[in-house]
N, C-alpha and C. Protein backbone atom coordinates (compact mmCIF):
# COMPACT_ATOMS: atom_id res chain seq x y z
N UNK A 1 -211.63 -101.33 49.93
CA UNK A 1 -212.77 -100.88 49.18
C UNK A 1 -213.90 -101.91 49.22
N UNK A 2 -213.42 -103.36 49.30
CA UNK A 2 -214.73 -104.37 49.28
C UNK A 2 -215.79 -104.11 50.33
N UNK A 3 -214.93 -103.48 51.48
CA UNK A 3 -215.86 -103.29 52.73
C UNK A 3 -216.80 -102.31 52.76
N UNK A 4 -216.28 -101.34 51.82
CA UNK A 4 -217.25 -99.87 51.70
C UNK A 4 -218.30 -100.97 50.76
N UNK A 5 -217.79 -101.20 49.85
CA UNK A 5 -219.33 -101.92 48.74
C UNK A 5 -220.29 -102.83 49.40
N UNK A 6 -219.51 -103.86 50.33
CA UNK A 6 -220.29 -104.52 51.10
C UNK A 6 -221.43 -103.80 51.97
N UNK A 7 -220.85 -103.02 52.60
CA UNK A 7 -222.10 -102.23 53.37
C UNK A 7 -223.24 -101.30 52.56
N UNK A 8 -222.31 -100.77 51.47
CA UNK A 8 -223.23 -100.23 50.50
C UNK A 8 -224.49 -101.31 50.07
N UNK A 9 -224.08 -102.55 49.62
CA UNK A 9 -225.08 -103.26 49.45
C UNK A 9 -225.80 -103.66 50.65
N UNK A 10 -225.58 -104.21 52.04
CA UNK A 10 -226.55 -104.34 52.89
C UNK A 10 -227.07 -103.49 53.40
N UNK A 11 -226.90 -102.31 53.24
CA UNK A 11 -227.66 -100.92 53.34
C UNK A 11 -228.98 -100.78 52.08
N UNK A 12 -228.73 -100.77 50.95
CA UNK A 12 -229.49 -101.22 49.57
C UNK A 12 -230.88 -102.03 50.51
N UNK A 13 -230.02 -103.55 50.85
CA UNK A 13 -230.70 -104.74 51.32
C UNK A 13 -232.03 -103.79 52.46
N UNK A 14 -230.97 -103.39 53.59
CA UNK A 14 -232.27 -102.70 54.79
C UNK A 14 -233.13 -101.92 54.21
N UNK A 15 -232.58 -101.09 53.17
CA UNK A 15 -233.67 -99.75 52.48
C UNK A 15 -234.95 -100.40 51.87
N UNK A 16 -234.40 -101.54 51.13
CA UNK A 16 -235.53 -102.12 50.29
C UNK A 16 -236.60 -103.01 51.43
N UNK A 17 -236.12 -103.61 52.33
CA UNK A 17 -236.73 -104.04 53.13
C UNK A 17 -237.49 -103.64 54.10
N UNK A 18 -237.19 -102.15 54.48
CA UNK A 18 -238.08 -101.29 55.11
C UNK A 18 -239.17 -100.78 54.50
N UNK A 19 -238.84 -100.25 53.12
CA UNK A 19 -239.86 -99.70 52.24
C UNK A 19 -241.23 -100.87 52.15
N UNK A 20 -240.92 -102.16 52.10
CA UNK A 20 -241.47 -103.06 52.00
C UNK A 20 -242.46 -103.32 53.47
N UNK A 21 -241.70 -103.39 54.54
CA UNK A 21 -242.30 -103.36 56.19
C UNK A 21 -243.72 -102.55 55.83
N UNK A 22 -244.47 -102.85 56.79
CA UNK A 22 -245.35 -102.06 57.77
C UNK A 22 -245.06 -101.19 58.37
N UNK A 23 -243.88 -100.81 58.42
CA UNK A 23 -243.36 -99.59 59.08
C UNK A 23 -243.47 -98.30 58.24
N UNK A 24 -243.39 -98.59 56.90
CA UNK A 24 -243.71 -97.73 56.47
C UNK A 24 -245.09 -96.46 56.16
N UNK A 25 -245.78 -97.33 56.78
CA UNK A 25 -247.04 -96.99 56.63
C UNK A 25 -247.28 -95.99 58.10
N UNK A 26 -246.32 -95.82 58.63
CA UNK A 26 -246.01 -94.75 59.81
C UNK A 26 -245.31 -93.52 59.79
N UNK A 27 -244.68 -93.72 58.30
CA UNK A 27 -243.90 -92.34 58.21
C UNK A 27 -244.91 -91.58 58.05
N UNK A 28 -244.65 -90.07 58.41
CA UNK A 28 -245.49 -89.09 56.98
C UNK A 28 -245.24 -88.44 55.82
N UNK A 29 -246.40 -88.33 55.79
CA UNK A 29 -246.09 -88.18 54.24
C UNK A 29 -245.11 -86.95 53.87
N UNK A 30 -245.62 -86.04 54.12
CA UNK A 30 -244.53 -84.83 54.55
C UNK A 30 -243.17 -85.34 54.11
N UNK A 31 -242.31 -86.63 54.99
CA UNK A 31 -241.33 -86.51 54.84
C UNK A 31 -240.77 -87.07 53.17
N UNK A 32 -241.67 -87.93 52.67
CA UNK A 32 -241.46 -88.34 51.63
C UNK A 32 -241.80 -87.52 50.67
N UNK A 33 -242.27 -86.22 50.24
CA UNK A 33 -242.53 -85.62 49.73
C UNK A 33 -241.23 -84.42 49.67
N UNK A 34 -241.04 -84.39 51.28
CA UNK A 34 -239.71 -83.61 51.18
C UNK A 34 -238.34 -84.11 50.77
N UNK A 35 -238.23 -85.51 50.45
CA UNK A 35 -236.92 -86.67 50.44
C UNK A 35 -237.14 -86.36 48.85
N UNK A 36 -238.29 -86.11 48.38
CA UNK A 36 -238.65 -86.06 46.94
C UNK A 36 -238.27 -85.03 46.37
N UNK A 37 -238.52 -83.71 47.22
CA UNK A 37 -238.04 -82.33 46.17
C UNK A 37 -236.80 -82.02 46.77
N UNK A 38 -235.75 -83.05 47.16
CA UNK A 38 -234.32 -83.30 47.84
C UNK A 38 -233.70 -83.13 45.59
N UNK A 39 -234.33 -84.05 45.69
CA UNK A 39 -233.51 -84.22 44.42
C UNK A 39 -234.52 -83.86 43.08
N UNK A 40 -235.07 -83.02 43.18
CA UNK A 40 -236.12 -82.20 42.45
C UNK A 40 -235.69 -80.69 41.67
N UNK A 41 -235.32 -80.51 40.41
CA UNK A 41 -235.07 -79.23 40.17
C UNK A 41 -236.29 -78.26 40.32
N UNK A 42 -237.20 -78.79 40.56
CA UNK A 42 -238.82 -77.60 40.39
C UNK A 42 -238.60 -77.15 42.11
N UNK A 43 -239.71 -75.94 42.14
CA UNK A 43 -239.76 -75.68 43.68
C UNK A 43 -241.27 -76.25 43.65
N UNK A 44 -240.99 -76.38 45.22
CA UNK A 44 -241.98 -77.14 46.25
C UNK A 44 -243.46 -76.03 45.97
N UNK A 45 -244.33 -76.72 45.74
CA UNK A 45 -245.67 -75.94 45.84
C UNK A 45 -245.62 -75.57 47.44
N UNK A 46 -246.57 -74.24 47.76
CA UNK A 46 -246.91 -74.04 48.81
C UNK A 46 -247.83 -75.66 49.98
N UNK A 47 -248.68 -75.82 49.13
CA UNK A 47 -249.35 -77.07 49.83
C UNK A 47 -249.26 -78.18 48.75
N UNK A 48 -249.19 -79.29 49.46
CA UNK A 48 -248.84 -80.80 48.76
C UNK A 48 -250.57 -81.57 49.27
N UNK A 49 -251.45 -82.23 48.45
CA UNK A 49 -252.63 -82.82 48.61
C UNK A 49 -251.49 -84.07 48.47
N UNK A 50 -251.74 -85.12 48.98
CA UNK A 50 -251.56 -86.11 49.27
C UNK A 50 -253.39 -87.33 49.03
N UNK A 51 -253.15 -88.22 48.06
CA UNK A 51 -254.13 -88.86 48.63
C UNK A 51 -254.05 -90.47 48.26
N UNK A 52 -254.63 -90.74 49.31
CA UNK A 52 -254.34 -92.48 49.52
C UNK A 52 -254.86 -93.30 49.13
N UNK A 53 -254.74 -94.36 48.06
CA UNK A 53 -255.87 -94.69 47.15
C UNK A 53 -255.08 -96.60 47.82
N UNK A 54 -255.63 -97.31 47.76
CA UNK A 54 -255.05 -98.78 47.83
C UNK A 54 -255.23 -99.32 46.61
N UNK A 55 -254.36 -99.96 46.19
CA UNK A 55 -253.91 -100.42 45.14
C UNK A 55 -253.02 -101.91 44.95
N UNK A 56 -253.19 -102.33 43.61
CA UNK A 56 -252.52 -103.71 43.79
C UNK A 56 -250.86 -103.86 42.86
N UNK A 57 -250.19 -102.58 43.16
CA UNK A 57 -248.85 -102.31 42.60
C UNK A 57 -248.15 -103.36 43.04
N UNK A 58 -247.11 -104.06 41.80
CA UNK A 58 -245.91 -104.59 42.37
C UNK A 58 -244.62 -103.69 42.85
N UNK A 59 -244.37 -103.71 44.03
CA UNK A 59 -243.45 -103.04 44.85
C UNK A 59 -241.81 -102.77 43.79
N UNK A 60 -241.71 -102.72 42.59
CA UNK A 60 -241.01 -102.55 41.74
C UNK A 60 -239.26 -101.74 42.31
N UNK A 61 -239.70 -100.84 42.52
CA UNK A 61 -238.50 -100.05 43.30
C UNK A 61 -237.79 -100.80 44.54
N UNK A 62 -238.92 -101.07 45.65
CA UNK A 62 -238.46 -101.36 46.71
C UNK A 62 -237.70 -103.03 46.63
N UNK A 63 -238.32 -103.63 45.42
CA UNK A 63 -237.50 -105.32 44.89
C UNK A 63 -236.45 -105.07 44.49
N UNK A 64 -236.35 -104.24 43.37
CA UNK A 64 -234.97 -103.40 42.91
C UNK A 64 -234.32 -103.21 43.71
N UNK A 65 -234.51 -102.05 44.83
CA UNK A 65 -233.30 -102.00 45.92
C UNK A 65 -232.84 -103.30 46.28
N UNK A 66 -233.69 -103.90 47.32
CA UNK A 66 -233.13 -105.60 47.44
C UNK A 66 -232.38 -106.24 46.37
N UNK A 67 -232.84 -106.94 45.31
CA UNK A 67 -232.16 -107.34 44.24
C UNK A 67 -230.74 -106.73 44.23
N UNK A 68 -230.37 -105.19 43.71
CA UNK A 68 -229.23 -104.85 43.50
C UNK A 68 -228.47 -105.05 44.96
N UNK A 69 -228.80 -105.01 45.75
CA UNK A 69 -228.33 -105.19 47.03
C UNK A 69 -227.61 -105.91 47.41
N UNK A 70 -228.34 -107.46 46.93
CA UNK A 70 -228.10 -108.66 47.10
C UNK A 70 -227.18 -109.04 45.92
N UNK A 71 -227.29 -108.46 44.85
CA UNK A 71 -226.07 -108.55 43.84
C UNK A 71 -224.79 -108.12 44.53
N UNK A 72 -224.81 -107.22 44.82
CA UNK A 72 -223.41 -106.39 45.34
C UNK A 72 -222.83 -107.43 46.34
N UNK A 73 -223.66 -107.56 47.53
CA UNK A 73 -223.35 -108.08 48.63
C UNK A 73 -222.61 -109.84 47.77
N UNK A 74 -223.43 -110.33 46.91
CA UNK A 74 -223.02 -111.89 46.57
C UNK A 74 -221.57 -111.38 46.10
N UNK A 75 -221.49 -110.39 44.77
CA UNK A 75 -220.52 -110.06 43.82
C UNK A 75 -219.20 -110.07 44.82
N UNK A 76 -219.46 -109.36 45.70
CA UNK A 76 -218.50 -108.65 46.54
C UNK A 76 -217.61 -110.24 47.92
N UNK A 77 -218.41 -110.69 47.89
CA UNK A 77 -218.30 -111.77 48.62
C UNK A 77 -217.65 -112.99 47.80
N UNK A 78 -218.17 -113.00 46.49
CA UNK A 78 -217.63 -114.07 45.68
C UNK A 78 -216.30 -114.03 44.92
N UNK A 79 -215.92 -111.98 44.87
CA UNK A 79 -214.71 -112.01 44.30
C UNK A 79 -213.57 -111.45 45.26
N UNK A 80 -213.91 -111.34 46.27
CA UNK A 80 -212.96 -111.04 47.48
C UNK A 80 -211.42 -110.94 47.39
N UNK A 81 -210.62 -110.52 47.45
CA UNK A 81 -209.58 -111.06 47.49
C UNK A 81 -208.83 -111.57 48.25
N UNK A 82 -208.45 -113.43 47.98
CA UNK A 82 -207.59 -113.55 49.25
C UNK A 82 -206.28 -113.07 49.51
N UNK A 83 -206.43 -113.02 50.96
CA UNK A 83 -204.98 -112.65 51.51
C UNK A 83 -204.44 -113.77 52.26
């Protein structure tokens, strides 16, 4: 089981770190809108306005992912069990 959590957390680690990249700024929007009404009880409006404002947000979510990530991954590493 440590091995499933381990990857669970460096998976956490890549998610948060992508969200964070420049790469993100290549998805579309589309898809994040659709990843959104994934776990949405309302239905999807016919059209979605999207609009792009720049802003000076702290990346809150995407630190979170990292952070818990990096918890798991230490936790998991520090209580191991030897064999």
């Amino acid at each position: 089981m440590s091995k499933w959590v381990l990857r669970v957390g460096f998976a956490l680690i890549a998610v948060g770190g992508l969200l964070l990249s420049p790469v993100m700024d290549f998805i579309p929007v589309d898809l994040l809108i659709w990843a959104e009404n994934l776990f949405s009880a309302e239905t999807a409006g016919k059209h979605v306005f999207v609009r792009a404002v720049p802003d000076q947000e702290l990346p809150v979510v995407e630190l979170t992912l990292i952070g818990l990530g990096l918890a798991i991954v230490a936790s998991t590493l520090r209580f191991r069990l030897k064999r």
